[in-house]
N, C-alpha and C. Protein backbone atom coordinates (compact mmCIF):
# COMPACT_ATOMS: atom_id res chain seq x y z
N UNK A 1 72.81 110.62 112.74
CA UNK A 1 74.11 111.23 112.92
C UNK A 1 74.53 111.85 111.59
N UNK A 2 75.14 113.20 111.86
CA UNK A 2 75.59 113.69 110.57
C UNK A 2 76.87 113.78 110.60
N UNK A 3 77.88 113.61 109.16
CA UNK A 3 79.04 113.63 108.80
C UNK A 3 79.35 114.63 108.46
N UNK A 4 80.12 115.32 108.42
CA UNK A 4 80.24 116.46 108.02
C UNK A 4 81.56 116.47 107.17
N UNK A 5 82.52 115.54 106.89
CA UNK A 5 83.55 114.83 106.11
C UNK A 5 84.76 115.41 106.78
N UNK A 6 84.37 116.19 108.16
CA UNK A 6 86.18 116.29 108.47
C UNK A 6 85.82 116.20 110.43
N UNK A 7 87.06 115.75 110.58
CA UNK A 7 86.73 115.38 112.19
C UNK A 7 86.54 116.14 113.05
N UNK A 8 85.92 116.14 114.63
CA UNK A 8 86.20 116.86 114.96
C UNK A 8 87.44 117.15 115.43
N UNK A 9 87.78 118.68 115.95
CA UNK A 9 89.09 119.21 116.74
C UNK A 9 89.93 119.33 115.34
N UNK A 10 89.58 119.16 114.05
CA UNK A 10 90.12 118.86 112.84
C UNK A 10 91.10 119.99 112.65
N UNK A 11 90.70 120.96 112.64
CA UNK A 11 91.78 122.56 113.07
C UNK A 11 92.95 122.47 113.92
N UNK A 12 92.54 121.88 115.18
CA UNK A 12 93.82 121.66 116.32
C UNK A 12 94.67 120.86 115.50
N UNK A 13 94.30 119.77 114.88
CA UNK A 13 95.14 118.63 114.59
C UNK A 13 95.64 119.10 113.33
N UNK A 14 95.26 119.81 112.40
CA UNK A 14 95.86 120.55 111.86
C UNK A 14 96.84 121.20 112.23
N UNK A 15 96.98 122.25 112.68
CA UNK A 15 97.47 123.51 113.67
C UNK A 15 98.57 122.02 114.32
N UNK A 16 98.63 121.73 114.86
CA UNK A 16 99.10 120.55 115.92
C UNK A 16 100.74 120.22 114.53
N UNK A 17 100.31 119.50 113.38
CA UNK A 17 100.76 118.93 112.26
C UNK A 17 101.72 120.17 111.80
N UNK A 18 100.55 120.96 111.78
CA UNK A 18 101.87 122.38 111.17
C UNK A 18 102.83 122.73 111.69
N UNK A 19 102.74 122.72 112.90
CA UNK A 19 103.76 123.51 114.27
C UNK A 19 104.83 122.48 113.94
N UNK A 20 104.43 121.10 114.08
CA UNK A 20 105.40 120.10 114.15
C UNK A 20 106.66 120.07 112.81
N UNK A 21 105.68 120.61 111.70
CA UNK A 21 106.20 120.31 110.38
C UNK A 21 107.00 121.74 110.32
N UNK A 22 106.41 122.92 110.49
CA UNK A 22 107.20 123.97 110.83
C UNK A 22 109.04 123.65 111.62
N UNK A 23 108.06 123.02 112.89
CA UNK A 23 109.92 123.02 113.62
C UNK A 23 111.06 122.23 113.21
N UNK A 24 110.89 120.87 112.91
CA UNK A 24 111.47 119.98 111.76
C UNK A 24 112.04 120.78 110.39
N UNK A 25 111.32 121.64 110.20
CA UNK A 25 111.99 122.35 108.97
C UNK A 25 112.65 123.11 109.24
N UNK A 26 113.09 124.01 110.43
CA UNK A 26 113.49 125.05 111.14
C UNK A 26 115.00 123.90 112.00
N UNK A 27 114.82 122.95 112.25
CA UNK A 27 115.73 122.13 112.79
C UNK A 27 116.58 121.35 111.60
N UNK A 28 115.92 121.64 110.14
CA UNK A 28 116.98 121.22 109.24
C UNK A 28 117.71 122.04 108.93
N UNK A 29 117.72 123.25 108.98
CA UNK A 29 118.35 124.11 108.31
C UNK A 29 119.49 124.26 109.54
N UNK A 30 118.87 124.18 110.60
CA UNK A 30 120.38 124.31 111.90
C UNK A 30 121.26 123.46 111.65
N UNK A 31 120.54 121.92 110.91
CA UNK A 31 121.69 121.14 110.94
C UNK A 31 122.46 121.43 109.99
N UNK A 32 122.01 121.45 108.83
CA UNK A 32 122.74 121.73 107.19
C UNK A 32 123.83 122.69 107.75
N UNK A 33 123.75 123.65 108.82
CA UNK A 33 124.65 125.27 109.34
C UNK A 33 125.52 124.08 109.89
N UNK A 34 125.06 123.54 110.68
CA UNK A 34 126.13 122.32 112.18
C UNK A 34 127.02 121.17 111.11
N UNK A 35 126.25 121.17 109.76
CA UNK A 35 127.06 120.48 109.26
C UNK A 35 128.39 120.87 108.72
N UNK A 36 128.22 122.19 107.92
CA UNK A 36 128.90 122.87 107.15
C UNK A 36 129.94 122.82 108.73
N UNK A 37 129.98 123.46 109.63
CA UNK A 37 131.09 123.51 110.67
C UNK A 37 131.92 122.31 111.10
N UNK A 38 130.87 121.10 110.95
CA UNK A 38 131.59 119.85 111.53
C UNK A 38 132.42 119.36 110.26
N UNK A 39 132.17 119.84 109.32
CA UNK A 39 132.61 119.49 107.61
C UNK A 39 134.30 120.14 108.15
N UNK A 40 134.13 121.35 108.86
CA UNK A 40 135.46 122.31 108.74
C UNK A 40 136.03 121.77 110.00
N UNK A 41 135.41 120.60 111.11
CA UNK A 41 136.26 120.40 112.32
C UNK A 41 136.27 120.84 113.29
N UNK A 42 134.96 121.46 113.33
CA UNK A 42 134.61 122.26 114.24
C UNK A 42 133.80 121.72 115.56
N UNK A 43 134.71 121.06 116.85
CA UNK A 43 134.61 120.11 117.64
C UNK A 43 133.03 120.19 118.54
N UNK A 44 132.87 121.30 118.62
CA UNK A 44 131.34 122.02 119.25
C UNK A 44 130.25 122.12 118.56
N UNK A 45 130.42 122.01 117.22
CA UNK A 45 129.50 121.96 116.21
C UNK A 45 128.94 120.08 116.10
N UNK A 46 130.12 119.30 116.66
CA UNK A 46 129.37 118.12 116.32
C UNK A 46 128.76 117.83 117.38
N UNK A 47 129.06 118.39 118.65
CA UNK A 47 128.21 117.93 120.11
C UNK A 47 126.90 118.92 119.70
N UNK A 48 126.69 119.86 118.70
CA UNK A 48 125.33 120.58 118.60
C UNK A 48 124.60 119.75 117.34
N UNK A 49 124.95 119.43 116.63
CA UNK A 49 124.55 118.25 115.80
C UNK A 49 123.66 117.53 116.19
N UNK A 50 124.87 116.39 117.37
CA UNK A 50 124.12 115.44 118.31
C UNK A 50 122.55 115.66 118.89
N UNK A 51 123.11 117.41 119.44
CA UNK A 51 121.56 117.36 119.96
C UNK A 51 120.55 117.65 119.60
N UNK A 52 120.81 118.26 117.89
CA UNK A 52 119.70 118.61 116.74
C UNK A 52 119.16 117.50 116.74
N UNK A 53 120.14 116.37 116.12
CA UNK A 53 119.63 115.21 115.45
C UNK A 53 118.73 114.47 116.79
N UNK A 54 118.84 114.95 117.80
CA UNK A 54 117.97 114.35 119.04
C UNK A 54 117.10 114.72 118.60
N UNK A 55 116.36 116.03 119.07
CA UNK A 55 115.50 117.20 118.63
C UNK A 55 114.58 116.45 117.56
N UNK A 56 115.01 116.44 116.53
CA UNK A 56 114.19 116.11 115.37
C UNK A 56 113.80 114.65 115.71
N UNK A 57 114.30 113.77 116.00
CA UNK A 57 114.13 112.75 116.25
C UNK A 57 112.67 112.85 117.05
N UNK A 58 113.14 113.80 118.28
CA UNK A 58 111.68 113.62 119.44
C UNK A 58 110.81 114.12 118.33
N UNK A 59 110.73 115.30 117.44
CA UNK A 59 109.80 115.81 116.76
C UNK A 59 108.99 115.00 115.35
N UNK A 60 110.04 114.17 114.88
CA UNK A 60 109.48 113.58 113.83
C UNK A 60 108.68 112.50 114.35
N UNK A 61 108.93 111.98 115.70
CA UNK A 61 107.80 111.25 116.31
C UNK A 61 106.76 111.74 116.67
N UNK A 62 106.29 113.25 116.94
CA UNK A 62 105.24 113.89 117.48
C UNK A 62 104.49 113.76 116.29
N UNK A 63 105.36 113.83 115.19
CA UNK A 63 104.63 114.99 114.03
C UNK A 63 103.90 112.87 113.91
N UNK A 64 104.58 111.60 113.85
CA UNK A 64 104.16 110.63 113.36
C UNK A 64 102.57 110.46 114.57
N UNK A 65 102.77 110.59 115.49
CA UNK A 65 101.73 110.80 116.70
C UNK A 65 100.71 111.28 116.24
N UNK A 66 100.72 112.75 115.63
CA UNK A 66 99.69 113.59 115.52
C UNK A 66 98.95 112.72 114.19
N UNK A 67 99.92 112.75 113.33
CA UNK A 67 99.16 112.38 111.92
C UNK A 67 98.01 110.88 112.64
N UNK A 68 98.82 109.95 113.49
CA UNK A 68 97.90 108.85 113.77
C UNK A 68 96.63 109.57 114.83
N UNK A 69 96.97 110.35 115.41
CA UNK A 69 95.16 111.14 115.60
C UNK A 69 94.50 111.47 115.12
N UNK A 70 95.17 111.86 114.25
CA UNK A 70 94.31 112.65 112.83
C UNK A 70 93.42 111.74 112.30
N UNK A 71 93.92 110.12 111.96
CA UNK A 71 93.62 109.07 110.94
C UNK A 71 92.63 108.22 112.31
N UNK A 72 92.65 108.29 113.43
CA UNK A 72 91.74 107.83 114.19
C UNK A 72 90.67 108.51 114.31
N UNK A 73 91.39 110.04 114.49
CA UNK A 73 89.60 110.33 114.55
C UNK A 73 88.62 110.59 113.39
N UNK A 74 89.16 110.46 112.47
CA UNK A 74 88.91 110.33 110.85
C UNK A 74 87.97 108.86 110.67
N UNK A 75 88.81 107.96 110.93
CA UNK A 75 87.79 106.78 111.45
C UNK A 75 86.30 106.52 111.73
N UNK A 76 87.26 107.38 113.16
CA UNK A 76 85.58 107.67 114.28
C UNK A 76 84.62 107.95 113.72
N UNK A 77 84.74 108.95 112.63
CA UNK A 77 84.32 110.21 112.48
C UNK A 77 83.25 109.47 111.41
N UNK A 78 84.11 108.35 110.14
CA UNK A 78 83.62 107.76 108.95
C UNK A 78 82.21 106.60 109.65
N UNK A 79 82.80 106.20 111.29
CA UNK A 79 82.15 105.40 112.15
C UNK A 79 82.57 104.15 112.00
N UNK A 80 84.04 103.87 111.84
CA UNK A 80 84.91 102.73 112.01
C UNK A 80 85.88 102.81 113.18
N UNK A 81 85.20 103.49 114.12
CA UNK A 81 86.29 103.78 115.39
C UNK A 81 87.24 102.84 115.63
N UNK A 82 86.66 101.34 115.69
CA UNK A 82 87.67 100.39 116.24
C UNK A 82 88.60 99.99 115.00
N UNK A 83 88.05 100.27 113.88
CA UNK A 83 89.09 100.11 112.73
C UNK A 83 88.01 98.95 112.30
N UNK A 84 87.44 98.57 112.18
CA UNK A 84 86.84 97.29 111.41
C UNK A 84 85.35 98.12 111.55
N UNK A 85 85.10 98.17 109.90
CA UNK A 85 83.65 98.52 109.56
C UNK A 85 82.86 97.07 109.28
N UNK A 86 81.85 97.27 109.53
CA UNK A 86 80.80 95.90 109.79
C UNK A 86 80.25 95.56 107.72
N UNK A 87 80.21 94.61 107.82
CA UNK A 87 79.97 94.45 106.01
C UNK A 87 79.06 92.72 106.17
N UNK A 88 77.82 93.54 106.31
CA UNK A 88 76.60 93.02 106.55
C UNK A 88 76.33 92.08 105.10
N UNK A 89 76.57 92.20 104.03
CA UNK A 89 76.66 91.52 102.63
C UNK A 89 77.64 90.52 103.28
N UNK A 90 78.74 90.84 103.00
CA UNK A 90 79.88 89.61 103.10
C UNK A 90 79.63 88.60 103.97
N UNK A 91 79.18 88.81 105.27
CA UNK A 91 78.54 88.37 106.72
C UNK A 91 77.91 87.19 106.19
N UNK A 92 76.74 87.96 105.29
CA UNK A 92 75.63 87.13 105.33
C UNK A 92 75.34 85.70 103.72
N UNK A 93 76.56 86.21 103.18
CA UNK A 93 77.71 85.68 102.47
C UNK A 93 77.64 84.17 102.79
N UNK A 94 79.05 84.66 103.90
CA UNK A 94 79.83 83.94 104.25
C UNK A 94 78.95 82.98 105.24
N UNK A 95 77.85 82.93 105.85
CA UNK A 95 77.20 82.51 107.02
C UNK A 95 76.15 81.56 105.95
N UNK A 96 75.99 81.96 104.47
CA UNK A 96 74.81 81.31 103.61
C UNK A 96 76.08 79.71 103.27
N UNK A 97 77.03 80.35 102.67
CA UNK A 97 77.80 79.46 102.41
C UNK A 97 78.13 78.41 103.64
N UNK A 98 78.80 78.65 104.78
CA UNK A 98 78.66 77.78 105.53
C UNK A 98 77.74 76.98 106.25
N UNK A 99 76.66 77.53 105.72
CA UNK A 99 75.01 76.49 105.90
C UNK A 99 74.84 75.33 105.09
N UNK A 100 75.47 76.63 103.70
CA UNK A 100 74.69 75.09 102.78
C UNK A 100 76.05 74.07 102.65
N UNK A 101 77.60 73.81 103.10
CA UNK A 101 77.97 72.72 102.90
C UNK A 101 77.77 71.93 104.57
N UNK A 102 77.14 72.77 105.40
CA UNK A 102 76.42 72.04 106.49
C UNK A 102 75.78 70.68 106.01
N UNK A 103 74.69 71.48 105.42
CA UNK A 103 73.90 71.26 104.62
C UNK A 103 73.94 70.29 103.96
N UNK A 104 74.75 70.02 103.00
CA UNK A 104 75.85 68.83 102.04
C UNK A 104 76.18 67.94 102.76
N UNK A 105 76.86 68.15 103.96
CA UNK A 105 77.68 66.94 104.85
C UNK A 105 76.58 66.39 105.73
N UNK A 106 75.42 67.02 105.76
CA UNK A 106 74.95 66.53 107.00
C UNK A 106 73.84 65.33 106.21
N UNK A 107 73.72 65.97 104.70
CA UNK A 107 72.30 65.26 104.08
C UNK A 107 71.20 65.99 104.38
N UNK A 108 70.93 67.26 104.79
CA UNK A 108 69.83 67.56 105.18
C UNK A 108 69.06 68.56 103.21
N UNK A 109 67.67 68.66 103.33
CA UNK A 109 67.31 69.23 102.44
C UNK A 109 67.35 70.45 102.45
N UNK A 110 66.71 71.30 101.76
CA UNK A 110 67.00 72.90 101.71
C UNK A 110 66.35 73.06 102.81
N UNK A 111 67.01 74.08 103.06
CA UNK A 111 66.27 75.15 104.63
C UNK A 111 65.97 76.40 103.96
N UNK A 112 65.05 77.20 104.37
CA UNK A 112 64.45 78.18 103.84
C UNK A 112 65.19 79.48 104.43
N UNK A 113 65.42 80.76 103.65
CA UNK A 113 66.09 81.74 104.40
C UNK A 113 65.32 82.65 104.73
């Protein structure tokens, strides 16, 4: 298998991230405008507020969505899909050590590896 160090669909999810980060930035500046009006009392400006601050809300969760696809298939990609990479040293570690105080408690002599 070859790596190629970026995932696939890596462009979409890109593209995907931008759009998101694009509209969020495009939805701050409406508010900073909705603020300046609700600053002056302006009773329609705070019911448009409300539904900015919705807006961004749904969006800053997409944009949190996308980034966690991004970092899964990044994973995949490194070949830690499930999130736990295998560490065949430590394993065999940890499996020597719990032989030999077997080993200790039981009285037995060396065992060969």
């Amino acid at each position: 298998m070859t790596h190629t160090g970026q995932p696939e669909n890596a462009g979409a999810l890109e593209a995907d991230i931008s759009q998101v980060r694009s509209r969020l930035a495009q939805m701050t500046k409406i508010l900073e405008a909705l603020e300046a009006q609700v600053m002056e009392g302006d009773s329609i400006a705070i019911r448009e507020s409300v539904k900015v601050l919705s807006d961004m809300r749904t969006w800053a969760r997409l944009a949190i969505e996308t980034e966690a696809r991004f970092a899964e298939r990044d994973k995949q990609q490194r070949g830690a899909g499930d999130g736990y990479a295998l560490h065949l040293r430590e394993a065999r570690a940890e499996i020597g050590c719990r032989l030999a105080r077997l080993r200790r408690s039981c009285g037995a002599g060396k065992v060969s590896e």
